[in-house]
Each structure stands twice: as structure tokens, then as C-alpha cells.
Protein backbone atom coordinates (compact mmCIF):
# COMPACT_ATOMS: atom_id res chain seq x y z
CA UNK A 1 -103.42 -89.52 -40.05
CA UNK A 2 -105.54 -88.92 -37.39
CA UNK A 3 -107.51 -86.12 -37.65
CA UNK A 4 -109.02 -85.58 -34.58
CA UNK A 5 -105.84 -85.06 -32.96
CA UNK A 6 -105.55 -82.68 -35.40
CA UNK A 7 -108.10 -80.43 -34.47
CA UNK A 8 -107.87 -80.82 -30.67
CA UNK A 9 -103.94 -79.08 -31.52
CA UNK A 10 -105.55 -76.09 -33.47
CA UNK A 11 -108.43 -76.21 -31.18
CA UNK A 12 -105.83 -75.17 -28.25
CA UNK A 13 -103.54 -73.45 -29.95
CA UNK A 14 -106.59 -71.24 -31.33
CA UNK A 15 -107.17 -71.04 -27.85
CA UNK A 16 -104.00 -70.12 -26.62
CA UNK A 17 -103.53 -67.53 -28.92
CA UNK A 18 -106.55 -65.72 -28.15
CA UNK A 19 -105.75 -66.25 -24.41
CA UNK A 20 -102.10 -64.24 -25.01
CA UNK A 21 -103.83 -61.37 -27.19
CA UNK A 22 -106.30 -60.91 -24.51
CA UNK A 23 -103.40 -60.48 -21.43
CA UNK A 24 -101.23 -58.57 -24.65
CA UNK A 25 -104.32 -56.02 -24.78
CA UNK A 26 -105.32 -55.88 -21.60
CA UNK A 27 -101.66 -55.16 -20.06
CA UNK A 28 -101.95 -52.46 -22.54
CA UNK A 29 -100.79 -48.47 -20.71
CA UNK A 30 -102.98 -46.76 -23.82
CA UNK A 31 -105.92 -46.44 -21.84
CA UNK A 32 -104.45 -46.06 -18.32
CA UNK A 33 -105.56 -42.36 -16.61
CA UNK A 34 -103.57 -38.99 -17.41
CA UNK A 35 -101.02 -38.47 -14.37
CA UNK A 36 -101.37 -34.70 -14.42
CA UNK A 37 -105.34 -33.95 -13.39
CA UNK A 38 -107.84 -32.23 -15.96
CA UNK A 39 -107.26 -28.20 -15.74
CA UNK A 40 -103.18 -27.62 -14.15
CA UNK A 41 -101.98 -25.85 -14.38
CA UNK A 42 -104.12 -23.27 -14.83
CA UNK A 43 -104.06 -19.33 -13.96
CA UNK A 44 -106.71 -18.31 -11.24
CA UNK A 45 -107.41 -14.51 -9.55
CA UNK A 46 -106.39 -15.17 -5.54
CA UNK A 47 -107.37 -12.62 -2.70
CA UNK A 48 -107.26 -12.30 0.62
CA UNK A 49 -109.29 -9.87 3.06
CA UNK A 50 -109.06 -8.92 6.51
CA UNK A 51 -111.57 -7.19 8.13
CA UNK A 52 -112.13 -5.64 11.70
CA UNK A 53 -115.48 -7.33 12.70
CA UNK A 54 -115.23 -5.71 16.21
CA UNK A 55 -112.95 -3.60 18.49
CA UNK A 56 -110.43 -0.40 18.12
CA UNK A 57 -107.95 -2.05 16.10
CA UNK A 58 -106.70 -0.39 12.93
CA UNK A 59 -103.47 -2.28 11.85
CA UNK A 60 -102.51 -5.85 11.84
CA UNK A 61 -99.41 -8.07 10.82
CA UNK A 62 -100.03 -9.90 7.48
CA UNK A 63 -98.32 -13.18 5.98
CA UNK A 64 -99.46 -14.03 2.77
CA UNK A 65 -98.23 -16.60 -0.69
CA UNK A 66 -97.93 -14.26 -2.96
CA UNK A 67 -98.26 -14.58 -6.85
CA UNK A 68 -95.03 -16.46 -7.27
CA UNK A 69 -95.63 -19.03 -4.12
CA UNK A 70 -93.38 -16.70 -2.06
CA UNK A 71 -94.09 -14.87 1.41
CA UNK A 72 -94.87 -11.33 1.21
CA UNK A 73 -94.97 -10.30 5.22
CA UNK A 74 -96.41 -6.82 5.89
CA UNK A 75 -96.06 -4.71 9.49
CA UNK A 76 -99.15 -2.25 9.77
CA UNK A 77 -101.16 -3.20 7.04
CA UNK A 78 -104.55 -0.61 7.68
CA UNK A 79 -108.13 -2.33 8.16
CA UNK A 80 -109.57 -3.02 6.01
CA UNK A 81 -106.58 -5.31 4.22
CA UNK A 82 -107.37 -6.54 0.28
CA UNK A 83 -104.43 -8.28 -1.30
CA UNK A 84 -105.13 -9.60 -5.10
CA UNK A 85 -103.25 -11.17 -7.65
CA UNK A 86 -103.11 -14.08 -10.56
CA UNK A 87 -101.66 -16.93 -10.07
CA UNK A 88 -100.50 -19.77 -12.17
CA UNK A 89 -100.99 -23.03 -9.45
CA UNK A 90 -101.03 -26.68 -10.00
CA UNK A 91 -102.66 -29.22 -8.04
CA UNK A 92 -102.16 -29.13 -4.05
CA UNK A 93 -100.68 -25.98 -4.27
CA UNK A 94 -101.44 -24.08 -1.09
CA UNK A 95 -102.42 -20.17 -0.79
CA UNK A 96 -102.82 -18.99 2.38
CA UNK A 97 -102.69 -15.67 4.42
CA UNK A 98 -102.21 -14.85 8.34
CA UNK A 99 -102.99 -12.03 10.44
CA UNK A 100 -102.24 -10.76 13.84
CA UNK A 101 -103.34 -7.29 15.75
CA UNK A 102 -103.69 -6.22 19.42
CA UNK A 103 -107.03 -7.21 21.34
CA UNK A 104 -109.78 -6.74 22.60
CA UNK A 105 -112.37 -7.59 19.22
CA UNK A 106 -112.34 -9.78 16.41
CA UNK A 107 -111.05 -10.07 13.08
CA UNK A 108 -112.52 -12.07 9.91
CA UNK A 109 -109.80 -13.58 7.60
CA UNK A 110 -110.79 -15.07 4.04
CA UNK A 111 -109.39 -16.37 0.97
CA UNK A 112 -110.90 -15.90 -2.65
CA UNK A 113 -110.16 -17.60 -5.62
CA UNK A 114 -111.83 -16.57 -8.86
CA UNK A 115 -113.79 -14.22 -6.99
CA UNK A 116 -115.38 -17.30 -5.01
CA UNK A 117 -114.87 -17.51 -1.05
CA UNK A 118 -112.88 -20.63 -0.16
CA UNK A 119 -111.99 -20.34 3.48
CA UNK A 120 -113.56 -17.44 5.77
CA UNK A 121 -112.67 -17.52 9.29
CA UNK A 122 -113.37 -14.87 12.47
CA UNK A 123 -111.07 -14.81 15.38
CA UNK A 124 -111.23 -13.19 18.54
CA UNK A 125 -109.16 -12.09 21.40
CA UNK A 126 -110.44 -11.32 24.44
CA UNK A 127 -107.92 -9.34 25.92
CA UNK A 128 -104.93 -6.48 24.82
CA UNK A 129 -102.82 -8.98 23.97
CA UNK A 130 -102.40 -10.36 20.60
CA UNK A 131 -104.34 -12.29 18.90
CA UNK A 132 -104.90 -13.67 14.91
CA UNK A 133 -105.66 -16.45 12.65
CA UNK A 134 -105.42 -17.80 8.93
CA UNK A 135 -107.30 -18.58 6.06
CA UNK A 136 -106.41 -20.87 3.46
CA UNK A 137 -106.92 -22.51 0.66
CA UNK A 138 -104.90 -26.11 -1.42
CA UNK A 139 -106.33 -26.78 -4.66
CA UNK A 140 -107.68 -29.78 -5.26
């Protein structure tokens, strides 16, 4: 019997072996990433100011996602405007408000969540026509 054939058989079958374990474990889904990010869904405090910066104004329109992703709109909301709710949100969901009054002057628009501002913006109109903006915020 030849023994050195022998060995070269276990020789590459010991290597084959090991060869199909490793592609076995590493094909393996126990170590591939959770789908669903670290924190959603998760409940967060969301609110939304407008404020006259400049001008007679003292109503505007308001469009805002309210606390169940729906549209609350509001005629003659009074300066200065502070909606607040919670909210239970999962990632890229989107909360956002608009507002719209009669010029001239400015208005600043922001969004809060947790009590932390994530969008501020100031808009202008330079005329009596109207004039507005947004402020918004999709979670990351």
C-alpha cells in the first residue's frame, strides 16, 4: 500500500473540509447588522414656534404633522404660535410645520424635538402681500 498517496488524500480532504467550514461560517446571517436602527421607534416631545420677528402682523395660517403624522391646519393662529406634543416616530419620519401671514416684516419658524432646536428659519416679505415659510425636521 502506498502510503504516501495516502496522506496526500487526507492531506486534501483535511483541506477541503476546512475550506467548506470556512465559506459554511462565513456565509453565516448571525452576525449580519439589525435592519431596524438602534433607538425606533422611540417617543420624542416635538414643537413648533412661530414668532413675529418684525412688522404689524398678528395672525398667520399654520400647517403642521401633528402627534399622529396627520395635518392639523389652523386659520388665525395669534403670534406668538407654540404647538407641542409627543410623538412616537421611526426612522425618516418627517415633522414639519408651515406658516403664512400678510406682509410687510418677517417671521421666524422652528422645529424642536426634545426641547432641542432642529430647523429655525426667518422669512420675510417685503410687501402686503403674503408671504411664509417652513421648518422641518426627518429623523435620522
Amino acid at each position: 500500500m502506498n502510503f504516501s498517496v495516502l496522506r496526500k488524500q487526507r492531506w486534501s480532504l483535511a483541506v477541503l473540509f476546512l475550506l467548506a467550514a470556512g465559506l459554511f461560517v462565513s456565509c453565516s446571517k448571525d452576525n449580519d447588522p439589525d435592519p431596524t436602527p438602534s433607538g425606533y421607534p422611540k417617543e420624542v416631545t416635538v414643537t413648533y414656534k412661530v414668532t413675529k420677528v418684525s412688522g404689524s402682523m398678528t395672525q398667520c395660517r399654520i400647517d403642521w404633522f401633528n402627534e399622529s403624522g396627520g395635518l392639523t391646519v389652523e386659520q388665525n393662529a395669534a403670534f406668538p404660535v407654540t404647538r407641542t406634543f409627543k410623538r412616537t416616530v421611526n426612522q425618516y419620519e418627517y415633522v414639519g410645520i408651515t406658516a403664512v401671514t400678510g406682509g410687510p416684516g418677517s417671521i421666524k419658524i422652528e422645529v424642536l424635538v426634545d426641547n432641542v432646536v432642529v430647523d429655525s428659519k426667518t422669512n420675510t416679505g417685503t410687501t402686503n402681500g403674503s408671504f411664509g415659510g417652513e421648518a422641518k425636521y426627518i429623523f435620522p
